[in-house]
Protein backbone atom coordinates (compact mmCIF):
# COMPACT_ATOMS: atom_id res chain seq x y z
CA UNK A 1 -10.34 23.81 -21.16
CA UNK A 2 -8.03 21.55 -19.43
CA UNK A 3 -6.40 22.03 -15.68
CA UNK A 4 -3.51 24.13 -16.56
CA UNK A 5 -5.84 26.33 -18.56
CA UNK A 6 -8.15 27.15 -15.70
CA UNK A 7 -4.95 27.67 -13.56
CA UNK A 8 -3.53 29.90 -15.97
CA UNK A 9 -6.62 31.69 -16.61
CA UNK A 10 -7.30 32.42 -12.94
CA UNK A 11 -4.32 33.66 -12.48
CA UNK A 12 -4.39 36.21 -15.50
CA UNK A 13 -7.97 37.09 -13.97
CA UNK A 14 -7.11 37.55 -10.81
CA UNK A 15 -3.53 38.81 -10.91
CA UNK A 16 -1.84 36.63 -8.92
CA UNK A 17 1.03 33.78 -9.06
CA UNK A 18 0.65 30.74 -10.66
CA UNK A 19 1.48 29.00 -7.82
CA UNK A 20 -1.29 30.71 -5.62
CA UNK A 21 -4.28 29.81 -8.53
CA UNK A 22 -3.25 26.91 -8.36
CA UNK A 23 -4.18 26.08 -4.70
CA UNK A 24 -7.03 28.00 -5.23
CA UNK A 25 -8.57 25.55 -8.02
CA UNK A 26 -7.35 22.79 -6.02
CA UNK A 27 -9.00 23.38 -2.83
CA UNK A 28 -11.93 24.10 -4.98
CA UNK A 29 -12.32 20.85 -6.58
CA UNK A 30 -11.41 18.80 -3.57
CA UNK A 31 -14.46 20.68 -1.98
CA UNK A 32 -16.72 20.18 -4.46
CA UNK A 33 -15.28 16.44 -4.31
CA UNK A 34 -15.83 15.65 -0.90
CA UNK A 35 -19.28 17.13 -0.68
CA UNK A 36 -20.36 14.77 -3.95
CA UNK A 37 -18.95 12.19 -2.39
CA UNK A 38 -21.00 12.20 0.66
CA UNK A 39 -23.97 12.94 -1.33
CA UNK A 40 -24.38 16.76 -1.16
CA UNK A 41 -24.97 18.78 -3.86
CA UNK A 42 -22.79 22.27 -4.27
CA UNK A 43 -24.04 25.56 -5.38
CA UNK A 44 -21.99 28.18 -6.48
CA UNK A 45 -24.16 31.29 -6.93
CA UNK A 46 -24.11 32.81 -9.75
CA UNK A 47 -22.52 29.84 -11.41
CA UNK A 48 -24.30 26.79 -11.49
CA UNK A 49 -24.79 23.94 -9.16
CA UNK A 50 -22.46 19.99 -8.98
CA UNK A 51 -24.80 17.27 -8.33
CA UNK A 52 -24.26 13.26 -8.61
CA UNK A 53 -26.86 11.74 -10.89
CA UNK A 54 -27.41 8.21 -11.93
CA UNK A 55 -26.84 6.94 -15.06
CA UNK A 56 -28.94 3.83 -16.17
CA UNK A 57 -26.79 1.13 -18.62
CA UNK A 58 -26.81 2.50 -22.41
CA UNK A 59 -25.82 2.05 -25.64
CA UNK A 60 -23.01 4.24 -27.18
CA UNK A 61 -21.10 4.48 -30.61
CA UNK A 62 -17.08 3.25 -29.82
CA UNK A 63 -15.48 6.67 -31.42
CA UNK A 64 -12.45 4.33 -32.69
CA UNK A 65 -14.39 1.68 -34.51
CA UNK A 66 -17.51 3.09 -34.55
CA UNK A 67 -19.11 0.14 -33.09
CA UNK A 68 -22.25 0.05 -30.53
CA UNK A 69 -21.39 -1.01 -27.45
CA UNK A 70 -22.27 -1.43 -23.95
CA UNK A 71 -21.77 0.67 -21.02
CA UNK A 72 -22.65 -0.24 -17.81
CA UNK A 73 -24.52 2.12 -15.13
CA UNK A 74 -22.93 4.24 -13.20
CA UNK A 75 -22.88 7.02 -10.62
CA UNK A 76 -21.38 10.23 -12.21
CA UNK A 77 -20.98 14.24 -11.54
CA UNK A 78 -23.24 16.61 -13.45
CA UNK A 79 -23.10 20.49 -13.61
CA UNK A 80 -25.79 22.80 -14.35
CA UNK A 81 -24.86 26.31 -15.10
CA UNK A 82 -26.68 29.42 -12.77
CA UNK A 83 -28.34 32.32 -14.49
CA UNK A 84 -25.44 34.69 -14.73
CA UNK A 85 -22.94 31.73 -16.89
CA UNK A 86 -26.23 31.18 -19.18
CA UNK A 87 -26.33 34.86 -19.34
CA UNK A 88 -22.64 34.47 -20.80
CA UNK A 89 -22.52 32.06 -22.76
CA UNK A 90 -25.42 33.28 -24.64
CA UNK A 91 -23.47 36.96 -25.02
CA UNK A 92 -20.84 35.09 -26.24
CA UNK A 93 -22.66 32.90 -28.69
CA UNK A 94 -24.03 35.88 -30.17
CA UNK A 95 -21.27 37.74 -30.96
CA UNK A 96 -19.97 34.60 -32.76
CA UNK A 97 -22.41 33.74 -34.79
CA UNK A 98 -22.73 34.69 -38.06
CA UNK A 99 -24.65 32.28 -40.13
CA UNK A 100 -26.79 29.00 -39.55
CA UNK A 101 -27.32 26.35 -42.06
CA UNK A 102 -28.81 23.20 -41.69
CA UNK A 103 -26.84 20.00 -41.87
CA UNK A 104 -28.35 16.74 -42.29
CA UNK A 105 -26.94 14.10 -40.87
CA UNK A 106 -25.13 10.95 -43.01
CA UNK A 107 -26.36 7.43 -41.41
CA UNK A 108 -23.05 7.08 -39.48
CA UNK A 109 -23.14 11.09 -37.96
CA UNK A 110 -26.85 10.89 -37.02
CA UNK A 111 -27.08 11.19 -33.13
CA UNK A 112 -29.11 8.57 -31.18
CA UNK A 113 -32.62 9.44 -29.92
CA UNK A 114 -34.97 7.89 -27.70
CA UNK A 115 -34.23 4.45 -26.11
CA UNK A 116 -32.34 1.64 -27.51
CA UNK A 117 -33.92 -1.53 -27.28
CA UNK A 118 -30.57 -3.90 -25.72
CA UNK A 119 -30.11 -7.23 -27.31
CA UNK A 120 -32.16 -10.43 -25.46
CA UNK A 121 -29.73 -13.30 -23.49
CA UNK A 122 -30.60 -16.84 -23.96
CA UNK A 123 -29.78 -19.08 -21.26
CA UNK A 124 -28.71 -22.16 -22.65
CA UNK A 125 -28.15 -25.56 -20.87
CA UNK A 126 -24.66 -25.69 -18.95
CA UNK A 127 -24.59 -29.60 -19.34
CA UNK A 128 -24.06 -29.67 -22.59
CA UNK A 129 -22.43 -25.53 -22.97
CA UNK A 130 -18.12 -25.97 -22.58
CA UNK A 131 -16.77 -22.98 -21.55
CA UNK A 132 -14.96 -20.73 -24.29
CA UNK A 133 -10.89 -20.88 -23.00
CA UNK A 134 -9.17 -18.01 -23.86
CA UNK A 135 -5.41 -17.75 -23.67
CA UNK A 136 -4.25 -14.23 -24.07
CA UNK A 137 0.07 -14.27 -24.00
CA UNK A 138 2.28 -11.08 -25.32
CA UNK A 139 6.03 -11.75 -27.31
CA UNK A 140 7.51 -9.60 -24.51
CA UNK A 141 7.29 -8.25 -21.60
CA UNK A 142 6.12 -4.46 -21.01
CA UNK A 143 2.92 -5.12 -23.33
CA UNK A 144 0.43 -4.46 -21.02
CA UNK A 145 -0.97 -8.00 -21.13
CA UNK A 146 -1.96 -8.76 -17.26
CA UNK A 147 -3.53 -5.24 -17.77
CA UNK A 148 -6.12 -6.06 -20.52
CA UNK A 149 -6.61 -9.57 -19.61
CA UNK A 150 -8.05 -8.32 -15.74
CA UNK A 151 -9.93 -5.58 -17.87
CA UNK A 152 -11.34 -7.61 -20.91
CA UNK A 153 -12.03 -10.30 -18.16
CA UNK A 154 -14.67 -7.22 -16.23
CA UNK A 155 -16.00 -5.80 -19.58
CA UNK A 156 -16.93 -9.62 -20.02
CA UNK A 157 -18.69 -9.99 -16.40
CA UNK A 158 -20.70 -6.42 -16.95
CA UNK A 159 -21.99 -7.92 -20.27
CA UNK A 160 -23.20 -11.18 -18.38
CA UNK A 161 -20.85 -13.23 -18.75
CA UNK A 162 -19.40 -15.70 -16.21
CA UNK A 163 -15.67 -15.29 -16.16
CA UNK A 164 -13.05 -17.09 -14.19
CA UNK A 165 -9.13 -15.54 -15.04
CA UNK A 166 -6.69 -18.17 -13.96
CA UNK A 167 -3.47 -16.31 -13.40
CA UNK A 168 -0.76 -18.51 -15.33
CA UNK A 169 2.14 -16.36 -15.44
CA UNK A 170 4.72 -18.50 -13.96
CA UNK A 171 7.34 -15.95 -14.00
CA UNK A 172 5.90 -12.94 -12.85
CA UNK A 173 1.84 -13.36 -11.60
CA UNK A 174 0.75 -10.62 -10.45
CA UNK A 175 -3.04 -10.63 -11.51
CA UNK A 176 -4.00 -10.06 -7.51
CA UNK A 177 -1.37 -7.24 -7.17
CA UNK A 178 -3.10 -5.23 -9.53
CA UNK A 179 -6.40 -5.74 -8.31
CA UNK A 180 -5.18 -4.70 -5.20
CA UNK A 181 -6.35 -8.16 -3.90
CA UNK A 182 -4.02 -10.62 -1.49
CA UNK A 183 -4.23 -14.26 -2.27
CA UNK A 184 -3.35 -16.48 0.88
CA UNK A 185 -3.85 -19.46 -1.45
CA UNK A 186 -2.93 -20.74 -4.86
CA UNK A 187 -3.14 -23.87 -6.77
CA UNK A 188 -0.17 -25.24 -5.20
CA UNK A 189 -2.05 -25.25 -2.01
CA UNK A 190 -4.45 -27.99 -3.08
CA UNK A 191 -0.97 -30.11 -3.99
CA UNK A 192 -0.08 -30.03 -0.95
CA UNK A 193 -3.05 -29.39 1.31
CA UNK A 194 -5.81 -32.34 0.28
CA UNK A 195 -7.99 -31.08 2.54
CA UNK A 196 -8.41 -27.72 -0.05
CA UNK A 197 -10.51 -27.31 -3.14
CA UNK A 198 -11.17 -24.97 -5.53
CA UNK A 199 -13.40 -22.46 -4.54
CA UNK A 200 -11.05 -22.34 -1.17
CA UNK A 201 -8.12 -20.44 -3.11
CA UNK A 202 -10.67 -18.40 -5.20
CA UNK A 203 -10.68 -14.94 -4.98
CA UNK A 204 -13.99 -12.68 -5.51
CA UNK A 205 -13.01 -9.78 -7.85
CA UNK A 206 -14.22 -6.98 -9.35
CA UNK A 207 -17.60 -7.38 -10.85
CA UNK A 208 -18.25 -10.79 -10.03
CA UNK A 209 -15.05 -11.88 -12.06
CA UNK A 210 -13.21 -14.52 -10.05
CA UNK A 211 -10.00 -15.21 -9.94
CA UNK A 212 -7.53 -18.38 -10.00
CA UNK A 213 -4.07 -17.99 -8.61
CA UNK A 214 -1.69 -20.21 -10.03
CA UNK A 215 1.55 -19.15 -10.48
CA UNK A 216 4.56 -21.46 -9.75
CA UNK A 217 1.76 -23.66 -8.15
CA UNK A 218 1.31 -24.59 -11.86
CA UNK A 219 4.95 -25.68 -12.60
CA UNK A 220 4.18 -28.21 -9.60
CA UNK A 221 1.92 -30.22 -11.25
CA UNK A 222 4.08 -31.21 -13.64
CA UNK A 223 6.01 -33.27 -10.83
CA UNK A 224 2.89 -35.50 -9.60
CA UNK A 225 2.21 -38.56 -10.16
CA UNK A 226 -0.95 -39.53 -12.57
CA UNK A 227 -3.33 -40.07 -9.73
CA UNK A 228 -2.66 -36.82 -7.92
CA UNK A 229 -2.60 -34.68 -10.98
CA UNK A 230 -5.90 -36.42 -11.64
CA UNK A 231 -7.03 -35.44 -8.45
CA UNK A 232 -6.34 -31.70 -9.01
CA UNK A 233 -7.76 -31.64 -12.37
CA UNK A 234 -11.39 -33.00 -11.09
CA UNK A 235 -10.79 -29.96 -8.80
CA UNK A 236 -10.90 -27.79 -11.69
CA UNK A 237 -13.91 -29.62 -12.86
CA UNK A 238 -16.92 -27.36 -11.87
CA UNK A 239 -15.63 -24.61 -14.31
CA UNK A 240 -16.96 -26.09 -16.79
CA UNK A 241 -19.93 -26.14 -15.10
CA UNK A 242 -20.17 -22.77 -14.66
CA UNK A 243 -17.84 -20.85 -16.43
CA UNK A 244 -19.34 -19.27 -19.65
CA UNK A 245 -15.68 -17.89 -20.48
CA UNK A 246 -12.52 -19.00 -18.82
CA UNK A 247 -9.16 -16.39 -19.27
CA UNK A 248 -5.73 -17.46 -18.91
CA UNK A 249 -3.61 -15.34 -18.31
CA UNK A 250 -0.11 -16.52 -19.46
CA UNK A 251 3.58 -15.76 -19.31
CA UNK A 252 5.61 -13.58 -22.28
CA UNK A 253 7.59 -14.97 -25.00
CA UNK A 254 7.42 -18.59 -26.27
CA UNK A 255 8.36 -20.89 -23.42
CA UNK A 256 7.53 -24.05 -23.33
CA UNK A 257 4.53 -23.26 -20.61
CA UNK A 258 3.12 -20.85 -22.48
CA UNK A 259 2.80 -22.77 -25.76
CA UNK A 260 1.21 -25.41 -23.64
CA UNK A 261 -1.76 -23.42 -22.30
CA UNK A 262 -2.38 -21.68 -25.95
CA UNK A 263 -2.59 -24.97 -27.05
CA UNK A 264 -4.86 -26.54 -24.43
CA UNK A 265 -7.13 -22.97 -24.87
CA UNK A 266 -10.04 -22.46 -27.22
CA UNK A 267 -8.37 -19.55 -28.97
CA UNK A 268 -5.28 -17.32 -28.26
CA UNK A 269 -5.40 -13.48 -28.02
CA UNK A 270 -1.54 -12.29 -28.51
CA UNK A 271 -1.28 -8.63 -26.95
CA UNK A 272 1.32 -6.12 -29.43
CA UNK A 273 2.69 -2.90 -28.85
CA UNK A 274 3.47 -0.89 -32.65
CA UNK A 275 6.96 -1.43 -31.27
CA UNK A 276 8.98 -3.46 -34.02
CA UNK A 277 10.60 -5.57 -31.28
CA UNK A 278 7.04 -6.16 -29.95
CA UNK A 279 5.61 -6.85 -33.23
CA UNK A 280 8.30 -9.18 -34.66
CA UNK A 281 8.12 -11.29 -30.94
CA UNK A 282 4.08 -11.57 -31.66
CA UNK A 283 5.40 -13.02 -34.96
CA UNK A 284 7.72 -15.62 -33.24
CA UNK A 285 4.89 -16.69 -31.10
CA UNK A 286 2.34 -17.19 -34.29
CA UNK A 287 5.20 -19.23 -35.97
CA UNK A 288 6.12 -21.72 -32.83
CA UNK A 289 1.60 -22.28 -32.76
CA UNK A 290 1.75 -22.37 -36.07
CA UNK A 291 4.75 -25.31 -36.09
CA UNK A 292 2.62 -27.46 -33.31
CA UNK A 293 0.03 -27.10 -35.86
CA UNK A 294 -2.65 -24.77 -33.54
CA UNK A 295 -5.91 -25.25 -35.14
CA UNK A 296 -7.70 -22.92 -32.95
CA UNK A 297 -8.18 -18.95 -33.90
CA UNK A 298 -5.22 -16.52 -33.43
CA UNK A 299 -6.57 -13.22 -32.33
CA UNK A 300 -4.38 -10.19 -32.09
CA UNK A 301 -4.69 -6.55 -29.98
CA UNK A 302 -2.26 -4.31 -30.27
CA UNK A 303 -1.92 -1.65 -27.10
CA UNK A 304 -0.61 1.62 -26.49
CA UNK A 305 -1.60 3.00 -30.36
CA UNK A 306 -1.99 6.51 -30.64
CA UNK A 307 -4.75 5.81 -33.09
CA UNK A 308 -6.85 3.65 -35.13
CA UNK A 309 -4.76 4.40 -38.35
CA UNK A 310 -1.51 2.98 -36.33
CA UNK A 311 -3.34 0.29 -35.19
CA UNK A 312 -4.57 -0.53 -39.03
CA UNK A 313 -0.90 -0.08 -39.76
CA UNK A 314 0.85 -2.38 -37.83
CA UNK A 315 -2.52 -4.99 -37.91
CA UNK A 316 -1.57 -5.22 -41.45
CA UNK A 317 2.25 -5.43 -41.48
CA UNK A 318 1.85 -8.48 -39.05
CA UNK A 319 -1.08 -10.57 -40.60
CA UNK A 320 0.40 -9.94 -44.03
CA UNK A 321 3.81 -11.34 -42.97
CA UNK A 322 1.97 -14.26 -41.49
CA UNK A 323 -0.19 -14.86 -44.14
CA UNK A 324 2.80 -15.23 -47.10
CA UNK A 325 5.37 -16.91 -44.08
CA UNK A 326 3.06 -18.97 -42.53
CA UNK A 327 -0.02 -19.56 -44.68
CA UNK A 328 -2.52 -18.22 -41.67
CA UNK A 329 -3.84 -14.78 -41.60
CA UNK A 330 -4.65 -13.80 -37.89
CA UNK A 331 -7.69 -11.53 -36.74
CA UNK A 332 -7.14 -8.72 -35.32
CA UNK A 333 -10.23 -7.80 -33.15
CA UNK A 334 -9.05 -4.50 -31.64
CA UNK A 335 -6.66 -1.63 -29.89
CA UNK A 336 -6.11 -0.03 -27.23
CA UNK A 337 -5.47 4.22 -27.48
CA UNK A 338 -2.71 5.70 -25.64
CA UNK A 339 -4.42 7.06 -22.41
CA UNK A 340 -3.32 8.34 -18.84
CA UNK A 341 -6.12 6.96 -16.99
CA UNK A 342 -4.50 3.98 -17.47
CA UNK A 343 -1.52 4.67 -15.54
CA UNK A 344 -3.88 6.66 -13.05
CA UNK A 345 -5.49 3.68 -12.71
CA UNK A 346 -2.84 1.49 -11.95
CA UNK A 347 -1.55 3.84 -9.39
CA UNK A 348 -4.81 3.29 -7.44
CA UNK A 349 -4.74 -0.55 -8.21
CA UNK A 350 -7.95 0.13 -9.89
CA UNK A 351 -8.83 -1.42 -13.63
CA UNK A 352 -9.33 1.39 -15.65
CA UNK A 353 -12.52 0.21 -17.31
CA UNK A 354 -14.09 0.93 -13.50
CA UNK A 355 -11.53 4.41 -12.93
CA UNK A 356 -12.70 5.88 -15.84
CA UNK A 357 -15.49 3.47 -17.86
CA UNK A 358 -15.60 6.19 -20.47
CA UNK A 359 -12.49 7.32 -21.17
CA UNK A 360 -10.31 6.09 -24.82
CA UNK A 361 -8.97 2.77 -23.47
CA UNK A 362 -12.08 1.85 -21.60
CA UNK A 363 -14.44 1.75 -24.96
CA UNK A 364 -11.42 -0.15 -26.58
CA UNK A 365 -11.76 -2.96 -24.23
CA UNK A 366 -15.39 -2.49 -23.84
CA UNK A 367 -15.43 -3.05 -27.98
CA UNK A 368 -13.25 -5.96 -27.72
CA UNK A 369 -15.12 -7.76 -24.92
CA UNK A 370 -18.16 -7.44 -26.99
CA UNK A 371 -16.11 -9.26 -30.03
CA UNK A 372 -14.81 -11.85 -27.94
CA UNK A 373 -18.79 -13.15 -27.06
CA UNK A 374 -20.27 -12.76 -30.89
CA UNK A 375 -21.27 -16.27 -31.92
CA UNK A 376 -18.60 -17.87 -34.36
CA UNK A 377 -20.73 -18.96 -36.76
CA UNK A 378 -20.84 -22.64 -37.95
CA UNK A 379 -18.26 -24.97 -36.55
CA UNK A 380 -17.33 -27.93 -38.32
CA UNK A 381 -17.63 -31.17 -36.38
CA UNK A 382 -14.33 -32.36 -34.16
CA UNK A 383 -13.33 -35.76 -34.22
CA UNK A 384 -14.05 -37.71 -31.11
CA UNK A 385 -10.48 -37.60 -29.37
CA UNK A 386 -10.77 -33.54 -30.27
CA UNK A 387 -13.42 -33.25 -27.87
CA UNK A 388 -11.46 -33.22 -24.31
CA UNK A 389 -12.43 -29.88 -23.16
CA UNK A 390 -9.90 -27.47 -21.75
CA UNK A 391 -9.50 -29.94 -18.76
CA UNK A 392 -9.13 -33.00 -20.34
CA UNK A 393 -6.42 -31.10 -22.37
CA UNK A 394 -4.83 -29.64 -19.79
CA UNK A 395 -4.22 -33.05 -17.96
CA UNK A 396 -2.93 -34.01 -21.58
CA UNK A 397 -0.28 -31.47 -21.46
CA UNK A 398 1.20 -31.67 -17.71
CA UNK A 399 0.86 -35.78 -18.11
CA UNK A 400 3.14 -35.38 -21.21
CA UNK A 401 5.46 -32.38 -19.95
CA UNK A 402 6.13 -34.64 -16.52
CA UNK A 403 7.09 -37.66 -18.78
């Protein structure tokens, strides 16, 4: 029973307006609210009693890929029902049942019992450990890109991983807005002030994630000379360091800026809607990658699906065009549902996957996160001169763009 339902319902009940029930379930939940919120616990007698309880970090079946994944602990409302409801319930239950057979469970239905043992971390050595660079860019605007990339980027840091999301949208960056964070600095300070570093213009987000302004900053470096853009880049140094994933957040469409970074990154993550605009724009930017010959995997999400058979859909329409076109079949490693918490969220400049860490789109990203970090297996050998590291590369790319 949703809202409206209980509104409705009430109102039947009680013979009165709409309008009237409706206050009257409103100024009950903000009650109960505000008391939880301060710690209390509210009985209703009769009814059953509101308490917060903790909930320790667990393991969970996604319900849209049916993968096991990760969700971290959290504080959360539970309700247990007085004697009179039980009474009900149980009256009701009666009167509706007719016959009870057993059902055994198939290996994919059977419910989890007991504990799950979580999978061990290995530390390994950071001096010899690069950071992985993800770029993650959309064909168009309106995607929802900034969106997963600060959300991916805090599924990432729950699961331990060390993320740093450079904000690299030249046009419109706006990473900070939505985190409801203000950046006095950004990467064009340290062009200008050389008194700055790094960790001067970083900002502490969510969940340990921290985060890079760049913005038009970036387009400056383009205009120094080689020493001073050498100079920034050693800035940028410790991240490799330190970082265990690094997330750039780029611009839309296929600009010359945002080729650049999904070249200089480790792989590229292209954000679709099952628009056909959207989807033929994702194609453009797999072709111009594809024409600079981009060795590094293509990865593809497509957002606002209403469910996993759209999303199968439209992931097959795209890598299928790609593959005859192009000779290069791009993985698709997830979706995102159709869900108003997002857009709740976003109201409250909070990411979604900390609004609501249950809800549809929350286990999407949760279940792409956990994709992102799986080991890739055997990887051939680079050449020498392949082996810059996303820095190295990226003083590659605004040396050549300035000249």
């Amino acid at each position: 029973m949703n809202k409206s339902d209980l509104i409705k319902n009430t109102a039947d009940k009680a013979n009165i307006t709409r309008a009237d029930a409706k206050r009257i379930v409103d100024a009950t939940i903000e009650t109960i609210s505000d008391s939880l919120a301060q710690g209390n616990k509210v009985s209703i007698k009769g009814f059953g009693t509101f308490r917060l309880k903790h909930r320790p970090l667990k393991r969970i079946r996604n319900l849209h890929t049916k993968e096991m994944i990760t969700v971290p602990s959290a504080r959360l409302p539970a309700f247990k029902p007085g004697k009179n409801i039980k009474t009900k319930i149980n009256e009701i239950e009666e009167k509706h049942t007719t016959e009870v057979t057993d059902k055994k469970y198939s290996s994919q239905e059977k419910p989890v019992t007991g504990k799950t043992q979580l999978p061990e971390f290995t530390v390994e050595d950071k001096a010899t450990k690069q950071p992985k660079v993800i770029a993650v860019t959309s064909g168009k605007g309106g995607t929802g890109k900034t969106n997963f990339v600060i959300n991916t980027a805090i599924a990432l840091s729950q699961r331990g991983q060390k993320v740093y999301l450079l904000d690299a949208d030249l046009g419109t960056a706006n990473v900070d807005v939505l985190l409801g964070l203000q950046s006095k600095y950004t990467i064009n300070t340290l062009v200008e002030d050389k008194e700055m570093n790094l960790m001067d213009i970083i900002i502490e987000g969510p969940e340990g994630v921290k985060v890079i302004p760049g913005g038009s900053g970036l387009q400056s470096l383009t205009d120094l000379p080689e020493e001073e853009l050498g100079r920034i880049i050693n800035m940028l140094k410790p991240l490799e360091k330190h970082a265990d994933i690094i997330m750039i957040d780029t611009g839309s469409g296929i600009s010359k800026n945002v080729v650049e970074f999904a070249m200089a990154a480790d792989e590229v993550v292209i954000v679709a809607t099952p628009e056909p605009h959207s989807i033929s724009d994702a194609y453009a930017i797999i072709k111009v990658l594809s024409a600079n010959e981009f060795q590094p995997p293509i990865k593809l999400v497509f957002n606002l699906v209403d469910n996993i058979a759209e999303a199968k859909l439209v992931s097959a329409k795209l890598t299928d065009v790609a593959n005859r076109f192009l000779d290069l079949t791009p993985q698709t490693i997830g979706h995102i549902v159709k869900d108003d918490n997002v857009v709740k969220s976003v109201k409250q400049f909070k990411p979604f996957v900390l609004y609501n860490p249950l809800t549809p789109a929350s286990r999407c990203v949760v279940s792409i996160a956990e994709r992102l970090t799986q080991p890739a297996g055997e990887v051939e050998e680079k050449p020498e001169q392949e082996k810059k590291g996303f820095l190295g590369k990226l003083k590659h790319i605004f040396s050549r763009t300035a000249s």
